[in-house]
Each structure stands twice: as structure tokens, then as C-alpha cells.
Protein backbone atom coordinates (compact mmCIF):
# COMPACT_ATOMS: atom_id res chain seq x y z
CA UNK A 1 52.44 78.69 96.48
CA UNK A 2 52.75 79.98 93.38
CA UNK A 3 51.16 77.61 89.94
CA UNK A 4 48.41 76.75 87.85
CA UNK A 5 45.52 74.60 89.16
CA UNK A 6 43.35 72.82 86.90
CA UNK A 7 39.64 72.28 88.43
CA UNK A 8 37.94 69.67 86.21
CA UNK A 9 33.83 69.99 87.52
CA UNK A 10 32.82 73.32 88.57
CA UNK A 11 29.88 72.47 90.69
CA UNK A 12 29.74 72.85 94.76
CA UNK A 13 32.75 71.27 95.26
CA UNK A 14 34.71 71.83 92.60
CA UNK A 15 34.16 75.53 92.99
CA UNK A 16 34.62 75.26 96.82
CA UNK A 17 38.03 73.91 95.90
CA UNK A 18 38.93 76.27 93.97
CA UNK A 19 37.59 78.92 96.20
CA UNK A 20 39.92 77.92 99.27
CA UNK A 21 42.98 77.39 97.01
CA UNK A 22 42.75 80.66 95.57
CA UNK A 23 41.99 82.30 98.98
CA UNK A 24 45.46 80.74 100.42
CA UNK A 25 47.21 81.22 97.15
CA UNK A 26 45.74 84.40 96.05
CA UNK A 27 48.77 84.31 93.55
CA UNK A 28 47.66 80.93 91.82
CA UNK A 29 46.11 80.76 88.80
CA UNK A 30 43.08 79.14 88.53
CA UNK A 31 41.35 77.42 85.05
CA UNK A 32 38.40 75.98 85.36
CA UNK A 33 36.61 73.22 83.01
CA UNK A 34 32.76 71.78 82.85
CA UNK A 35 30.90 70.07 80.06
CA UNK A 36 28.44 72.38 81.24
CA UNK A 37 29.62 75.87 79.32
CA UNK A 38 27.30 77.82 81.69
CA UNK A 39 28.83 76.89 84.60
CA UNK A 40 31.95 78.16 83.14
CA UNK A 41 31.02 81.16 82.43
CA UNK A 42 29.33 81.70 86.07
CA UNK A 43 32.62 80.30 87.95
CA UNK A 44 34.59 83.00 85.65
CA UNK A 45 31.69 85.71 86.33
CA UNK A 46 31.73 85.19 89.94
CA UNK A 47 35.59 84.97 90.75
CA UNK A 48 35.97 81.67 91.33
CA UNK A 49 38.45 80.41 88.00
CA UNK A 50 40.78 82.89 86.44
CA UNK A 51 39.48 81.54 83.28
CA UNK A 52 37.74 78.39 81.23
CA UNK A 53 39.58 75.92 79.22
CA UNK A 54 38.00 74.72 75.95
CA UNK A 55 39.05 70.83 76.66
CA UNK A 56 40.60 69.08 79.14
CA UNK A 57 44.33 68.93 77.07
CA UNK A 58 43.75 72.48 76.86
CA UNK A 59 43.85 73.04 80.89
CA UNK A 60 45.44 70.04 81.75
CA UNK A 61 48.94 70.49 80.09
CA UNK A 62 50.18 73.14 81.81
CA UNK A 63 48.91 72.44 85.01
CA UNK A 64 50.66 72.08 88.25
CA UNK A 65 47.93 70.14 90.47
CA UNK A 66 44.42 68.83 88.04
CA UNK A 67 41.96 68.77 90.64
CA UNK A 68 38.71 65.68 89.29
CA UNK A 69 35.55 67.28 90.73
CA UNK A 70 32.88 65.40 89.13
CA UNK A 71 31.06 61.53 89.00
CA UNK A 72 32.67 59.08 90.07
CA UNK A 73 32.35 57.16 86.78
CA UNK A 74 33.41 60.32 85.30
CA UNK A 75 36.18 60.32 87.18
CA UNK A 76 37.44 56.89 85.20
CA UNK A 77 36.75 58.50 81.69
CA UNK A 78 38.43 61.74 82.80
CA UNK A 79 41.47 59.82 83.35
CA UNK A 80 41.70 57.68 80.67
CA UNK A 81 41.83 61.35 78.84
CA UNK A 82 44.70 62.19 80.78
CA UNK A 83 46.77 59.70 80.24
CA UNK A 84 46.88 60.69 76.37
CA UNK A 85 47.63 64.33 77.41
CA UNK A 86 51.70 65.23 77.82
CA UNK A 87 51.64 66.82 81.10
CA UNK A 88 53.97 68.26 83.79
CA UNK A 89 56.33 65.81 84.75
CA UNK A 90 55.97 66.97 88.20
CA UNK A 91 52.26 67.91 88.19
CA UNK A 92 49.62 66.11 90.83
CA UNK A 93 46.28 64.56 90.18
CA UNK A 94 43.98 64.12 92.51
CA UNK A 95 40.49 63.73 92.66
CA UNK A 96 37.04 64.43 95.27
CA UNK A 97 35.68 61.27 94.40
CA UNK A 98 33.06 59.04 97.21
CA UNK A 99 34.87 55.50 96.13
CA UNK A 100 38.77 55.14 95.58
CA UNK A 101 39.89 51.38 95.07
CA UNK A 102 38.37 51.51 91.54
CA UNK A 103 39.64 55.15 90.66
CA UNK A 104 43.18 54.24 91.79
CA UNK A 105 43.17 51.50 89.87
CA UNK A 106 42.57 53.33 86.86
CA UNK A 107 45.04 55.79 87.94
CA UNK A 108 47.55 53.31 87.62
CA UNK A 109 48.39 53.93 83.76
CA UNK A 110 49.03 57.49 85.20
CA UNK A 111 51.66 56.05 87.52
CA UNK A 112 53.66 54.43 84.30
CA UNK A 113 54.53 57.43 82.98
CA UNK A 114 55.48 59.07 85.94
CA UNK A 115 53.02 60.84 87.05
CA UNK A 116 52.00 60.95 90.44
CA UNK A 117 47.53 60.68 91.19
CA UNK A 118 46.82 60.61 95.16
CA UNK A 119 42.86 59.80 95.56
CA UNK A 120 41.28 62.80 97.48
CA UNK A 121 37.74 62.75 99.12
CA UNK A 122 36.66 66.01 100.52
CA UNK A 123 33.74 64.66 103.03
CA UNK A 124 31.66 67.79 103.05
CA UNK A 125 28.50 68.87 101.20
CA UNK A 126 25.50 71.10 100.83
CA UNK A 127 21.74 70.86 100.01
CA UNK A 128 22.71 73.11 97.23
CA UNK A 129 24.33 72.16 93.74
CA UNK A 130 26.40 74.44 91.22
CA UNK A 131 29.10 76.51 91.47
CA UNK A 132 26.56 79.39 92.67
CA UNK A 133 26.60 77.20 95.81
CA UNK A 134 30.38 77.36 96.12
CA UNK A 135 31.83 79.19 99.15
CA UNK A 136 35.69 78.81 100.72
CA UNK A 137 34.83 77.52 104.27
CA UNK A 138 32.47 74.41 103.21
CA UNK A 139 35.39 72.09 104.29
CA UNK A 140 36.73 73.76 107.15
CA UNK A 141 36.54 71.06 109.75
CA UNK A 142 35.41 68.69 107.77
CA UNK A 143 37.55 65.43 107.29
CA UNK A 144 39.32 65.29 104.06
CA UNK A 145 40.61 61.47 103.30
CA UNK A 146 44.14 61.21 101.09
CA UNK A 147 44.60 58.05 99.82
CA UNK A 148 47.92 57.89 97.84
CA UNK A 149 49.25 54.47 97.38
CA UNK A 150 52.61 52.69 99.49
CA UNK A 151 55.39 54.18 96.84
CA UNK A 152 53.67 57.76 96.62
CA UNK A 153 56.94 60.08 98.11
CA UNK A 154 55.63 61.95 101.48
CA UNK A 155 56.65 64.77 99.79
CA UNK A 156 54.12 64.44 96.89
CA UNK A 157 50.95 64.50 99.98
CA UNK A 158 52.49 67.06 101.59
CA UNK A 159 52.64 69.72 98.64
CA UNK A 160 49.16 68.27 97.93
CA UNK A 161 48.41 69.09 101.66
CA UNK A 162 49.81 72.62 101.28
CA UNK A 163 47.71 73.05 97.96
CA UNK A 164 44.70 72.83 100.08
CA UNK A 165 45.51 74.03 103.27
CA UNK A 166 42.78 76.90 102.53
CA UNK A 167 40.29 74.12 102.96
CA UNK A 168 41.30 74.53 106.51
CA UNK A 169 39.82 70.73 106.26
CA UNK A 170 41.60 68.00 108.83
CA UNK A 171 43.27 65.81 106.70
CA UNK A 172 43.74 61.50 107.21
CA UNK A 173 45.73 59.07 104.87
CA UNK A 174 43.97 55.90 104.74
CA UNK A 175 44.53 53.06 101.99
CA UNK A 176 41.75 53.26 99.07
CA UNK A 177 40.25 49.97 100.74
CA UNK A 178 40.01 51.13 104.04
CA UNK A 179 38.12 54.33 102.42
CA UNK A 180 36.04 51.87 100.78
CA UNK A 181 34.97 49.80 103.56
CA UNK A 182 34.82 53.13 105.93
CA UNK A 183 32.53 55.35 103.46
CA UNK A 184 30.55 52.36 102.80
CA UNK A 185 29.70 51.62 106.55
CA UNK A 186 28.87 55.67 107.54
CA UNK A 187 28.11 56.51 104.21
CA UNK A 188 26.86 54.39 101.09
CA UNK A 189 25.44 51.39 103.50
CA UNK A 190 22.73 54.09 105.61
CA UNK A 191 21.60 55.82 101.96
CA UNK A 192 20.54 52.70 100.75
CA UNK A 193 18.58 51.83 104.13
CA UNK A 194 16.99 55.36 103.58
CA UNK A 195 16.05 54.52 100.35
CA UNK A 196 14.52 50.99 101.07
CA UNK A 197 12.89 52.55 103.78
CA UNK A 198 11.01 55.08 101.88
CA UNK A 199 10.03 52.51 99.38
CA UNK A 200 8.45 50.53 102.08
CA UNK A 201 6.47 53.35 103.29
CA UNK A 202 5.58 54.00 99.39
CA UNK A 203 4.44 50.62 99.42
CA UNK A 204 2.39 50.40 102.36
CA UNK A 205 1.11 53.94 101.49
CA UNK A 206 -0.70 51.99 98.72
CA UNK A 207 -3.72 50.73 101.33
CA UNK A 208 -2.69 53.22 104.27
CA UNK A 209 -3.51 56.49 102.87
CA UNK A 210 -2.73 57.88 106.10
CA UNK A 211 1.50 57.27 105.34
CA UNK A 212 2.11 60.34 104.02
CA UNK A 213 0.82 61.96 106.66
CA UNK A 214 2.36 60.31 109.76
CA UNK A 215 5.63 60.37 107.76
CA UNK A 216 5.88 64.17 107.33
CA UNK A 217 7.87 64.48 110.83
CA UNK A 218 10.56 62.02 112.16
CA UNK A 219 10.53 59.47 109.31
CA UNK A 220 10.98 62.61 106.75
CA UNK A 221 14.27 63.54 108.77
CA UNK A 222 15.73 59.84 109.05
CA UNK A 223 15.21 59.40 105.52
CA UNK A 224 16.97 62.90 104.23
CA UNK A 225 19.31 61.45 102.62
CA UNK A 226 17.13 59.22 100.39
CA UNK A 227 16.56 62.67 98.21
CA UNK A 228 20.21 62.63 97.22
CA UNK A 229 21.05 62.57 93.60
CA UNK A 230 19.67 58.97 92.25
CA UNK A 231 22.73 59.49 89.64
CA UNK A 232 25.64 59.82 91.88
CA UNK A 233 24.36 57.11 94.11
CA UNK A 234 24.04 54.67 91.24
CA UNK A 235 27.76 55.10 90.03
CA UNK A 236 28.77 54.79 93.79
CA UNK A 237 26.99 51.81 94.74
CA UNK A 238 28.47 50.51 90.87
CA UNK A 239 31.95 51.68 92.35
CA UNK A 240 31.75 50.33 95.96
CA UNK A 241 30.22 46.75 95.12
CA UNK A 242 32.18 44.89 96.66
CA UNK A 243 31.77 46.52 100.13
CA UNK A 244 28.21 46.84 100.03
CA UNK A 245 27.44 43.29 99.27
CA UNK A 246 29.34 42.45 102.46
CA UNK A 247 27.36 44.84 104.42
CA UNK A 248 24.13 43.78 102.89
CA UNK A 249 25.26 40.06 103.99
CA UNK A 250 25.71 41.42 107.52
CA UNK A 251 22.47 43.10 107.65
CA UNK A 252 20.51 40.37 107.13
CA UNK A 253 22.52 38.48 109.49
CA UNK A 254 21.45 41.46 112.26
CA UNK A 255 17.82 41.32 110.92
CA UNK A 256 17.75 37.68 111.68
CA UNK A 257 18.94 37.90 114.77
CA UNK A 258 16.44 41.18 115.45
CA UNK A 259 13.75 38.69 114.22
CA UNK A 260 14.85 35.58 116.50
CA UNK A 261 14.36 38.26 119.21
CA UNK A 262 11.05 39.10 118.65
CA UNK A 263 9.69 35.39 117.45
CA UNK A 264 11.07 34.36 121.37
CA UNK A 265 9.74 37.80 122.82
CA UNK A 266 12.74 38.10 124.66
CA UNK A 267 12.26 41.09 126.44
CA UNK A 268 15.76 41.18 127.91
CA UNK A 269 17.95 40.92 125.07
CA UNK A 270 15.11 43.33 123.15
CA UNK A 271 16.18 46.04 125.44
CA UNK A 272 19.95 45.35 125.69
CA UNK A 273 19.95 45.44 121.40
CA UNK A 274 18.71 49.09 122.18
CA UNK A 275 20.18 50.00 124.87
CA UNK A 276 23.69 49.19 123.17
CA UNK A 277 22.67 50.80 120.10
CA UNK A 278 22.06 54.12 122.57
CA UNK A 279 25.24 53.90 124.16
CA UNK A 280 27.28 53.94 120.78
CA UNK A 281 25.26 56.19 119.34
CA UNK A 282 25.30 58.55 122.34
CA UNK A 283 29.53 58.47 122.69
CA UNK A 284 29.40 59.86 118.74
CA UNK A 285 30.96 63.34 118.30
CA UNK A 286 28.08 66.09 118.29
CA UNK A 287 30.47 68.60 116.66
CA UNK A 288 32.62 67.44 114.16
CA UNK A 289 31.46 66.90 110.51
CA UNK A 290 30.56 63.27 108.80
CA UNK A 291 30.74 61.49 105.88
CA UNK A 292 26.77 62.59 105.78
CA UNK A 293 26.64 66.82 105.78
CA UNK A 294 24.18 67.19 108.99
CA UNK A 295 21.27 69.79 109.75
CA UNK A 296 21.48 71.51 113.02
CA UNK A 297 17.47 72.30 113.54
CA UNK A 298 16.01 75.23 115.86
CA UNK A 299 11.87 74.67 117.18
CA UNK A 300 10.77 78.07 117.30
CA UNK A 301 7.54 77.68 119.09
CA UNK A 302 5.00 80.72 116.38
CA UNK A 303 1.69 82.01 116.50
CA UNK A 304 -0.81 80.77 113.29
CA UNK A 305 -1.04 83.86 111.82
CA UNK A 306 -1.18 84.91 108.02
CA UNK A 307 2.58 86.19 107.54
CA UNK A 308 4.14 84.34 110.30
CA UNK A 309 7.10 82.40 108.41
CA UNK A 310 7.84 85.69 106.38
CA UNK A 311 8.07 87.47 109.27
CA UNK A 312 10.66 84.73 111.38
CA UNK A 313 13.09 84.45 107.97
CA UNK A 314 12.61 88.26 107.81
CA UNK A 315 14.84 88.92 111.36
CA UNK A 316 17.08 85.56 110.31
CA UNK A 317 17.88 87.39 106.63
CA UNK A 318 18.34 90.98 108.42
CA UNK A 319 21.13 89.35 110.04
CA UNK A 320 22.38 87.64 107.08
CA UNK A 321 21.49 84.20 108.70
CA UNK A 322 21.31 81.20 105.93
CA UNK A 323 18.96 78.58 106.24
CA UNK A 324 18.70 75.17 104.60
CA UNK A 325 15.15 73.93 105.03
CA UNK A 326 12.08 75.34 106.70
CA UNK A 327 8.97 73.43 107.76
CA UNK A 328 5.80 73.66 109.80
CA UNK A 329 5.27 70.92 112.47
CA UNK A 330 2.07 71.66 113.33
CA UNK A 331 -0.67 74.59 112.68
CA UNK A 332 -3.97 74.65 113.87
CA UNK A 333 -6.04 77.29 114.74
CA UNK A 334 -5.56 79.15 118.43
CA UNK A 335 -2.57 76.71 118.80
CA UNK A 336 0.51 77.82 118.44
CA UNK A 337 2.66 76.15 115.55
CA UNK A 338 6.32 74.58 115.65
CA UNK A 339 8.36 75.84 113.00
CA UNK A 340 11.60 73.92 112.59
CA UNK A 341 14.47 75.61 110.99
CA UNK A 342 16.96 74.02 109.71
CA UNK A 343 20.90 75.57 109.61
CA UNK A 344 24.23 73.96 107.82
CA UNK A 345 26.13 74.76 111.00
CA UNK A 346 26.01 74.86 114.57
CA UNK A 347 27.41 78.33 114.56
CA UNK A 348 24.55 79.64 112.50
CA UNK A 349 21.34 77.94 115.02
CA UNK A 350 23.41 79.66 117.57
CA UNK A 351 23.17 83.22 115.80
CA UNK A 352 19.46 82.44 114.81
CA UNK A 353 18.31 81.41 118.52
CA UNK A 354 19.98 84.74 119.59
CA UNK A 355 18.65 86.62 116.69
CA UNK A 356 14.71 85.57 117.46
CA UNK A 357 15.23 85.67 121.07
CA UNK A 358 16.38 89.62 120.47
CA UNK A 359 13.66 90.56 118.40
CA UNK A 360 10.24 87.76 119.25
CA UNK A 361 9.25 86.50 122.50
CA UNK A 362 9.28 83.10 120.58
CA UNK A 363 9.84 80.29 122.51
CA UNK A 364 12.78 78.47 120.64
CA UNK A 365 14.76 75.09 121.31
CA UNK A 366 17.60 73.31 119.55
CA UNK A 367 16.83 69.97 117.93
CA UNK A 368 18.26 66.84 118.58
């Protein structure tokens, strides 16, 4: 397909976007914007924009699809600047926002001059940020919600479809509220947990100095996502208030009744809560990507040794193996240490427990 894309937000996603819709429409041209001017000139410096528009009228009014790749409240100003911009008549906005209701709402002045916005939420991610970060495959597999409203033409989602069929992501068209209610549940609900979580363990760390310590293993790994970016997480919550307040209603309606358990010691329906809670859990795809980007870990069972970790990464970087964390379970002397190394991708742990295996006697395992 042959056009001009408009990415507004050159960071990971942005740039990933642009990235796969350049790499299945090599003869597309790409412009790139960012408040950030040094992430412009990086996304022009490493291929992934054709070139950098000054403003947003400057990109925008010529475009044939305006791609919103930032903030979520962003994502409202951005379009309150496009609506004063005279653009394609035919042109599609879309955005990679993590709330829609509110967004398409605000799209709506869009829709009265004729111009046709269809929510987008790429639900895919890194540990990494910037457009130095971005790479063409970070969707692929990954679900990619559309959520275009009742008098949107077919027509319109399917060119917006073809746009990013380099995304090689698995597309779904869902109604802004049920991306709402479904992000908030998998998504928005569990950060805040993690969050409230860590800030009871900061709390009780207060007279139990010992916290810290116990919490550098399991409890570091269910709270991972509480490290996410305190910004986007406010505007979301902001965005998504309405969901969330039901949820939080709900979960104190399951605390109570986790409480009531335990005040009766009722052994019986203490174990069928878990045991139900296992079976759900347990019938979730392994494979496929989530709302929440996921580690795949490898044990690799080391020596304590001055050197060792250099020497592990060493074989993982001759094969051109990326990690995305790295951390030491346990080192004492004349024991042998666990070093758990973490991958984006199954694919990768795969590579890296052949890789060691090929060049260590290192006992290694895959992580839950």
C-alpha cells in the first residue's frame, strides 16, 4: 500500500509501528513527530521515519493513516489539535492507547467532520523505552484490540487492518467498553494490587528489617509490574475510573469472603478457594501474549566464582541472544549459585538453554 503515515510518539511503540508498516509497505512514506526533538532525530538516524515534522499540522495534513503513540491523556490533547487541522478527507486516525471509552469520546468531534478515528491498542511491550528499543516483530502474536464504533464502514478496519498487517499481530474488534472492562480486569486491576502490595511490604519493612530480604525472590517477580511507569499508570487509572471502582468494589467483596473463611477456619472451603483459583489459572494459555508483556526465565544452576555472570552472558551474546533481566538467587561460598535469566520470548530461553548446554556443563531449567 502505497501513502503517507503519520506516527505521532516515537518511543517503543510508536517506532515499532512504524517499523512493521514500513517493512510491509517498504514503499510508504513514513514522518515521524515527538515533543522530544532527540527522539526525532534518532528514529530518522536509525531508519525508522523517512523524516520529522516540525508540528503536528505539519505531518498531519497530508497524511493518509495518523497513527497516536503516546499518553493516554495525551492522546485527548493530541486530538483536540486535530480537529483544527484540514486533513484528508479519507485519511484514518487511530491510536495505541491502554483505555478507549474516554478517547473515543473525544474522537467524536473528529467524526463531525467526516473523518473516520478507530481506537487501536497494540497489547505488547518491552522493559525497554525509546525508539532505540523499537524493533518490527514486538507485536507479532500479540493481540491487537480495534475498537471502531457501530457506523465505522468495514471497509475503513479493514484498510486499517492492511496498514498493519506487518505487525503480523492477531487482531479483535471489541466495543471501547468491553476494552475497558477487559484491560481493566487482566490489566489495570493486577498493577494496582502490585502496587498496594509493595507498599504493604514497605510498610511492614518499617519494624521487619528482614523484608527486603525475604522479598528479593518470588514477591520481587509477582510484583514486576509495580515498577511500571508511575505516569502512564496515573492517566490510565484517571481514564479507566469507572471500571476500576467496580473492581475495587468486588475485591473487597472477595476479601470479605477470604476473611469469613479464615475467622470460621473452614478448612474445606479454604482449599476449594485455591484449588479453583489453580484450575483457572492452570487452563490459561502458556504461549500466547497478554495484556501484561511476560518474562520467560531460565535457572542455570553456576559455580561462585569471580567472573561467573560475565562469562554465562558472554556464550548468550556470542550467539546474539537478548536478555531482559539477570539476577542471582543465591551465592554462597562452595555452593553453587542459581542464576535466573530472564528472556522476552519463549523462542529466545529455548536458544539460551541450547546455547549453555553446548558450551557449560551447567545444569539449567525453565521457570515457571
Amino acid at each position: 500500500m502505497n501513502g503517507q503515515v503519520f506516527l505521532i510518539g516515537l518511543g517503543l511503540i510508536g517506532g515499532s509501528l512504524a517499523l512493521s508498516i514500513r517493512e510491509q509497505h517498504p514503499q510508504s512514506r513514513i514522518v515521524g513527530y515527538d515533543i522530544n526533538d532527540e527522539q526525532c532525530k534518532l528514529a530518522k538516524m536509525l531508519g525508522v521515519i523517512d523524516e520529522a515534522a516540525e508540528t503536528i499540522e505539519a505531518g498531519a495534513k497530508d497524511a493518509d493513516l495518523i497513527i497516536i503513540a503516546t499518553p493516554v491523556l495525551e492522546v485527548e490533547r493530541i486530538l483536540t489539535v486535530l480537529e483544527t487541522i484540514s486533513l484528508k478527507r479519507d485519511v484514518i486516525i487511530t491510536d495505541a492507547g491502554s483505555t478507549k471509552l474516554t478517547i473515543v469520546k473525544k474522537a467524536a468531534a473528529l467524526k463531525t467532520k467526516g473523518i473516520t478515528f478507530i481506537g487501536g491498542h497494540p497489547m505488547a511491550g518491552s522493559h525497554k523505552s525509546g525508539v532505540s528499543a523499537a524493533k518490527t516483530l514486538l507485536f507479532e502474536n500479540a493481540f491487537y484490540l480495534l475498537t471502531p464504533e457501530e457506523d465505522i464502514k468495514e471497509e475503513y478496519i479493514a484498510k486499517l487492518q492492511h496498514w498493519l498487517q506487518g505487525t503480523k499481530a492477531k487482531f479483535l474488534v471489541i466495543t471501547p467498553e468491553e476494552h475497558d472492562l477487559l484491560t481493566g480486569v487482566i490489566s489495570h486491576f493486577p498493577h494496582v494490587i502490585a502496587a498496594s502490595l509493595v507498599h504493604q511490604a514497605k510498610l511492614t519493612s518499617q519494624d521487619q528489617k528482614l523484608v527486603t530480604r525475604l522479598a528479593a525472590g518470588g514477591f520481587r517477580d509477582i510484583t514486576r509490574i509495580a515498577s511500571s511507569s508511575p505516569e502512564m499508570w496515573r492517566d490510565i487509572l484517571i481514564h479507566n475510573k469507572d471500571v476500576l471502582l467496580s473492581l475495587f468494589h468486588q475485591w473487597k467483596m472477595e476479601m470479605s469472603k477470604v476473611e469469613t473463611m479464615l475467622l470460621e477456619e473452614n478448612e474445606e472451603k479454604i482449599y476449594h478457594y485455591f484449588l479453583a483459583a489453580k484450575e483457572f489459572r492452570d487452563e490459561l494459555p502458556q504461549k500466547q501474549k497478554g495484556a501484561i508483556p511476560a518474562f520467560y526465565d531460565l535457572f542455570v544452576d553456576v559455580p561462585d566464582y569471580p567472573g561467573i555472570i560475565s562469562e554465562v552472558t558472554g556464550y548468550l551474546a556470542k550467539e546474539e541472544i537478548s536478555i531482559t533481566n539477570i539476577r542471582i538467587l543465591e551465592t554462597r561460598e562452595d555452593i553453587n549459585g542459581v542464576l535466573v535469566i530472564s528472556f522476552q520470548t519463549e523462542e529466545d530461553r529455548s536458544k539460551a538453554e541450547k546455547c549453555l548446554s553446548t558450551y557449560t556443563t551447567y545444569q539449567t531449567s525453565i521457570g515457571p
